[in-house]
Protein backbone atom coordinates (compact mmCIF):
# COMPACT_ATOMS: atom_id res chain seq x y z
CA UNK A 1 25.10 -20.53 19.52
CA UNK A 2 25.76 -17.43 17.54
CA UNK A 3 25.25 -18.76 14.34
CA UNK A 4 21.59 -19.85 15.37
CA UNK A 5 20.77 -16.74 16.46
CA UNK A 6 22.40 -15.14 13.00
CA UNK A 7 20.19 -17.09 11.32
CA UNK A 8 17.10 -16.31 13.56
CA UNK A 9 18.20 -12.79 12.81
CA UNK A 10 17.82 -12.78 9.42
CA UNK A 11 15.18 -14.82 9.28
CA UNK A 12 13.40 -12.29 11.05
CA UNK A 13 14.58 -9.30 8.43
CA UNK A 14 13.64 -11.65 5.54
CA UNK A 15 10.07 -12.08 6.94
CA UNK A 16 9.59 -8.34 7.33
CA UNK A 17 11.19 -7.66 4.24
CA UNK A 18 8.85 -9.74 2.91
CA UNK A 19 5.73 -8.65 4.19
CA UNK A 20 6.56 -4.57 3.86
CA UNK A 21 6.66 -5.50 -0.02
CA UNK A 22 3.62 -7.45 0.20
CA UNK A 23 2.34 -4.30 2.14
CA UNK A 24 3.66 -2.11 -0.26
CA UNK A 25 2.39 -3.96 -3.61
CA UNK A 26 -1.08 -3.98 -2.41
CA UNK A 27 -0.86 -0.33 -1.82
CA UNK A 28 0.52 0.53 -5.23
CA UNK A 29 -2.87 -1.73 -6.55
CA UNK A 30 -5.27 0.32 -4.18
CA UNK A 31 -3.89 3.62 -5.40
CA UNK A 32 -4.63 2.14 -9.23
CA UNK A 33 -8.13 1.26 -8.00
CA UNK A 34 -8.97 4.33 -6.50
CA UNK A 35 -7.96 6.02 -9.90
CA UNK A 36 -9.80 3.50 -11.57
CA UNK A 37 -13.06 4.09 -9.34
CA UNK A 38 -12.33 7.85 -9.96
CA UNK A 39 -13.13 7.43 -13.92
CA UNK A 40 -16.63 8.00 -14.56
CA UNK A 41 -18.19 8.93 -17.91
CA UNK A 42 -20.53 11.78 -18.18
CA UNK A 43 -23.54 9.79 -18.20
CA UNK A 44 -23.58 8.22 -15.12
CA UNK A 45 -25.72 9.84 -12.44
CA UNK A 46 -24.51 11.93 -9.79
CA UNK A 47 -25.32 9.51 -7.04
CA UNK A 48 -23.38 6.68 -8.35
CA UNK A 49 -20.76 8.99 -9.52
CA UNK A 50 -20.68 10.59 -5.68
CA UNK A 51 -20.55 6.90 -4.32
CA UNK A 52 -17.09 6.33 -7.07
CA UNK A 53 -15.46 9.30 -6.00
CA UNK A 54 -15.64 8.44 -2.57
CA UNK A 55 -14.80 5.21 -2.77
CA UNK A 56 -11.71 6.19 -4.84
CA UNK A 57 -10.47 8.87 -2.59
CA UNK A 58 -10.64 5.86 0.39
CA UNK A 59 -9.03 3.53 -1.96
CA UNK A 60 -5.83 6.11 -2.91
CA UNK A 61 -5.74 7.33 0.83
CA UNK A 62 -5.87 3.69 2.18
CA UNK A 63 -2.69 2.88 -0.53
CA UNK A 64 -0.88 5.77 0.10
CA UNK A 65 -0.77 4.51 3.80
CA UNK A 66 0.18 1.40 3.19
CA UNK A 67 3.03 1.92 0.19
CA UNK A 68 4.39 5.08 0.01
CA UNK A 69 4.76 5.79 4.23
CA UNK A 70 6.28 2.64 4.67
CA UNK A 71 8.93 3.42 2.22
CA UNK A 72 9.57 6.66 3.92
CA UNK A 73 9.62 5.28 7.12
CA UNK A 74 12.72 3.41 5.90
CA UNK A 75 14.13 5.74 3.91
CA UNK A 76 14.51 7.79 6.60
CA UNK A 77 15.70 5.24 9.08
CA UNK A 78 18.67 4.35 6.23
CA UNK A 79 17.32 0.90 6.26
């Protein structure tokens, strides 16, 4: 009995290990793309170059939630 609930235990652990680093990968690539979308050359016009900044700010917001908090979160707990 307690060994299947050991194992249920850390099955459970492994899963959301698993999915904060899935969680945290993607927002380490969303941070990249929203300094990515941030580049724009000096030709492009101020509309598009409006619509990029935007969208990178959004994109570097949105990864910062989802990788860096996380990782305080557990930091924090001492997990």
């Amino acid at each position: 009995m307690n060994s299947e609930f050991a194992e249920l235990s850390h099955a459970r652990y492994r899963s959301r290990t698993r999915r904060r680093r899935i969680l945290i990968l993607v927002g380490v690539l969303l941070i990249l793309a929203g300094y990515a979308l941030m580049a724009v050359s000096p030709e492009t016009s101020t509309d598009w170059a409006l619509a990029r900044a935007m969208g990178g700010m959004a994109c570097i917001a949105i990864g910062f939630a989802l990788a860096v908090l996380p990782m305080l979160s557990s930091w924090t707990r001492g997990e």
